[in-house]
Protein backbone atom coordinates (compact mmCIF):
# COMPACT_ATOMS: atom_id res chain seq x y z
CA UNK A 1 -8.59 2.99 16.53
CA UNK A 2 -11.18 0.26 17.36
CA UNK A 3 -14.24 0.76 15.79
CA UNK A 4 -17.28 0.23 18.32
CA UNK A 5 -20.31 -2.12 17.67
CA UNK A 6 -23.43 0.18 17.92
CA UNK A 7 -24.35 -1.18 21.27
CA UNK A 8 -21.08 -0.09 22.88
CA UNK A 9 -20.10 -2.90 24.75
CA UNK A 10 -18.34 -4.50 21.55
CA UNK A 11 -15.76 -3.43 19.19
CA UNK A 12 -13.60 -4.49 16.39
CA UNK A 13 -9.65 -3.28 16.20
CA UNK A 14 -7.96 -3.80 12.66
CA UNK A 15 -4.51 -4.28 12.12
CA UNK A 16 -1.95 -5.63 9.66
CA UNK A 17 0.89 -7.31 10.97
CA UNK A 18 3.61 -6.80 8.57
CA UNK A 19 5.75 -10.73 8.57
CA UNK A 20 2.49 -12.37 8.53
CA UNK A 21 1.37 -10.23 5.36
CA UNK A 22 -2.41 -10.14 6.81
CA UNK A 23 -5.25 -7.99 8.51
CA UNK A 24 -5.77 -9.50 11.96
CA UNK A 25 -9.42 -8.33 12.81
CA UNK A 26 -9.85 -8.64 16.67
CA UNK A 27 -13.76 -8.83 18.41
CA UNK A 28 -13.27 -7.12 22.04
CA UNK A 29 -15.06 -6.63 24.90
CA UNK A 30 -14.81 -3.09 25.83
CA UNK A 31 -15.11 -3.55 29.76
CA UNK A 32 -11.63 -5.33 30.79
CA UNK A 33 -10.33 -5.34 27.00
CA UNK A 34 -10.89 -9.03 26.16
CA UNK A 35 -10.26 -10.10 23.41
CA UNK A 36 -12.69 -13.06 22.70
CA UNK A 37 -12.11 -14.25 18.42
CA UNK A 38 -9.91 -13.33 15.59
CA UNK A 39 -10.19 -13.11 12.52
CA UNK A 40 -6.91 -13.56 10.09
CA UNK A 41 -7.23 -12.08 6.57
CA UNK A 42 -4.01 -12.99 4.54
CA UNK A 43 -4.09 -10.25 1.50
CA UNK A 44 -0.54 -11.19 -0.22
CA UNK A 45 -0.77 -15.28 -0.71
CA UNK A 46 -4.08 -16.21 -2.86
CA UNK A 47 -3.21 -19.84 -1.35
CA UNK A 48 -3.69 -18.80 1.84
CA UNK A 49 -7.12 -18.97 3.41
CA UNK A 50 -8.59 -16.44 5.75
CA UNK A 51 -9.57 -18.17 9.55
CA UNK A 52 -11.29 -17.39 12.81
CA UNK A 53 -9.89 -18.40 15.65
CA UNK A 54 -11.35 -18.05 19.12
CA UNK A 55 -9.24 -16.93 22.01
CA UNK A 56 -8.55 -20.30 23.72
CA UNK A 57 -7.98 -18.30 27.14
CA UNK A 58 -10.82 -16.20 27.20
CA UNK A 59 -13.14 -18.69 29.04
CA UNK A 60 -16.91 -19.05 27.82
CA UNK A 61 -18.35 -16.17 26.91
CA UNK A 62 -22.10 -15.70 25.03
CA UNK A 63 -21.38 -13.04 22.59
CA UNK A 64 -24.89 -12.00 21.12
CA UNK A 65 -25.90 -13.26 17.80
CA UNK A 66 -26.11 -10.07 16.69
CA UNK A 67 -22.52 -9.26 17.21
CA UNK A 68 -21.08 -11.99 15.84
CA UNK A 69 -23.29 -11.62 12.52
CA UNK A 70 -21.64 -7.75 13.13
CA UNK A 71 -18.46 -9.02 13.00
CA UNK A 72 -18.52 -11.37 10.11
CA UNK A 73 -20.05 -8.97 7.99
CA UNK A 74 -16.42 -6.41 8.82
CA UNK A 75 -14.17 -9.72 8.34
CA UNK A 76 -16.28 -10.53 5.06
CA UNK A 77 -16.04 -6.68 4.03
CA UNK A 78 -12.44 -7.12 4.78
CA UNK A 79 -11.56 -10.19 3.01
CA UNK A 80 -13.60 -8.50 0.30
CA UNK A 81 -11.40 -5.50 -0.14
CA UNK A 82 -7.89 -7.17 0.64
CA UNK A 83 -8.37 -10.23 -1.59
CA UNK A 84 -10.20 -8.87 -4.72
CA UNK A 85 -7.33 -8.91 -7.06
CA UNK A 86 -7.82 -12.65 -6.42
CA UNK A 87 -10.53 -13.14 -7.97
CA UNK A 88 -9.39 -11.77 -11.40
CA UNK A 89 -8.50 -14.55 -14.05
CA UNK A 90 -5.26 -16.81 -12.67
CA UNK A 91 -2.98 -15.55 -14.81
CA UNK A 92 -3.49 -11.75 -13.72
CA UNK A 93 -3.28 -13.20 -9.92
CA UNK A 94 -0.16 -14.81 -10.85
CA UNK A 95 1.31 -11.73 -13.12
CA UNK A 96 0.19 -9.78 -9.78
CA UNK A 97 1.48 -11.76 -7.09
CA UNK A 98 4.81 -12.08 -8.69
CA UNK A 99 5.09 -8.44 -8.68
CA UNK A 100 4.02 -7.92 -4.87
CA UNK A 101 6.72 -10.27 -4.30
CA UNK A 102 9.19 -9.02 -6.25
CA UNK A 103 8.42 -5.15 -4.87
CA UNK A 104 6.76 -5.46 -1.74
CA UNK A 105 3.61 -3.23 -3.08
CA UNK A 106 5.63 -0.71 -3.57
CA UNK A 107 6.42 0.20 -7.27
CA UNK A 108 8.67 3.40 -7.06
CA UNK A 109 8.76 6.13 -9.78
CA UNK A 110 12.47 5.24 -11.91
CA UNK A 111 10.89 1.43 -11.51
CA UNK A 112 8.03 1.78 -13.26
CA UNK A 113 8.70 2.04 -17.01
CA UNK A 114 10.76 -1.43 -16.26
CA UNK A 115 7.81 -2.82 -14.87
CA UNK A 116 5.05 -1.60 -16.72
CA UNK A 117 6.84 -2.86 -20.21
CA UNK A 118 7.43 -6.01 -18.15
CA UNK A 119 3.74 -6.13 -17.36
CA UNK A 120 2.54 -5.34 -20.75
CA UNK A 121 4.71 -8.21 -22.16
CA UNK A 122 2.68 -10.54 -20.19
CA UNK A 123 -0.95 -8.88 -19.60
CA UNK A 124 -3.55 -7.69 -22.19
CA UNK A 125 -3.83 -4.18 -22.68
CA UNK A 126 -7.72 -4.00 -21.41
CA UNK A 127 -6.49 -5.67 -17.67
CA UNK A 128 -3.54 -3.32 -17.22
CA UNK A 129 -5.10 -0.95 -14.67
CA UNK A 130 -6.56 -3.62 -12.58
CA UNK A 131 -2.89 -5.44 -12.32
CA UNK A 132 -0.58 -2.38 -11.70
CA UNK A 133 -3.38 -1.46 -9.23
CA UNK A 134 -3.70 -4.68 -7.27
CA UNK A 135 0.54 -4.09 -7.68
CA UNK A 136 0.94 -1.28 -5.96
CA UNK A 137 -1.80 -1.21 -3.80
CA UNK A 138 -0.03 -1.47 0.33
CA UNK A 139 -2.15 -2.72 3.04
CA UNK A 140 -4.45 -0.18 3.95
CA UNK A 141 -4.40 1.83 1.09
CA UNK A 142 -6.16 2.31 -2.33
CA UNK A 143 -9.58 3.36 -3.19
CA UNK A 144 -11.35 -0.04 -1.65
CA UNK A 145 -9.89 0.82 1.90
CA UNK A 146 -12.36 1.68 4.37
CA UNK A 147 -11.99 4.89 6.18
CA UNK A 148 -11.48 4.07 10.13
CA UNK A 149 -11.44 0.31 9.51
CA UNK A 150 -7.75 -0.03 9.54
CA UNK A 151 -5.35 0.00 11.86
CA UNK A 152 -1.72 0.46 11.80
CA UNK A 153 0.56 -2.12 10.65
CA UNK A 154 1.48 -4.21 13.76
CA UNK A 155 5.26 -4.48 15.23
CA UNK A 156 6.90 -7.34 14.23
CA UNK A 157 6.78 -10.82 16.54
CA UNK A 158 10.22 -11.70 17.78
């Protein structure tokens, strides 16, 4: 569900699109649905880098200062929320992406006394919650995701 800018002739749609393990945040133009930038928020990879790219068909367009500044503040928010386990200490981002990787965010009930005595093997008691969290935390989800901001994860590209 795109959220609208407040002046209504904007809006941002969120989505996650599943192979390229990122939040694609798209800027619109309501009348004719045209898309003019997106942003690309990779939330699984701490190498990659979020980008903006603008929409190399869309023809010039002056999009207000106001809504651009709008729409960097949701992409910032965004990269915010999807990338914070990054910013804990590398080996806890390591520890963590390993585990992503190895279960897809998805840590299932019989699993998890494997994986937490796995996990305590390697990570000090005090940063447990924050690791098994960032673990088994799915796009979208969790107590940092913001209520109508996401979308539904996006078919995959042939």
């Amino acid at each position: 569900m795109p959220l609208p800018h407040p002046d209504g002739d904007y809006a941002l749609t969120a989505m996650y699109s599943v192979p390229d393990d990122a939040w694609y945040l798209e800027l619109d133009l309501v009348a004719g649905q045209r898309n003019l930038v997106t942003a690309i928020v990779p939330d699984e990879d701490p190498a990659r880098e979020p980008a903006v790219c603008f929409n190399p068909h869309g023809g010039h367009l002056d999009i207000p200062y106001g809504v651009m500044h709008w729409f960097i503040g949701q992409v910032e928010e965004e990269i915010r929320t999807s990338r914070a386990w990054m910013r804990l200490r590398p080996e806890l981002v390591e520890v963590i992406h390993k585990l992503r990787q190895e279960y897809l965010g998805v840590i299932d009930d019989d699993d998890f006394p494997h994986v937490l005595a796995e996990v305590r093997a390697a990570v000090p008691e005090p940063d447990l919650p924050a690791v098994l969290t960032a673990a088994r935390r799915l796009p979208g989800t969790g107590p940092d995701a913001v209520p109508g901001m996401r979308g539904q994860p996006a078919a995959p590209r042939s």
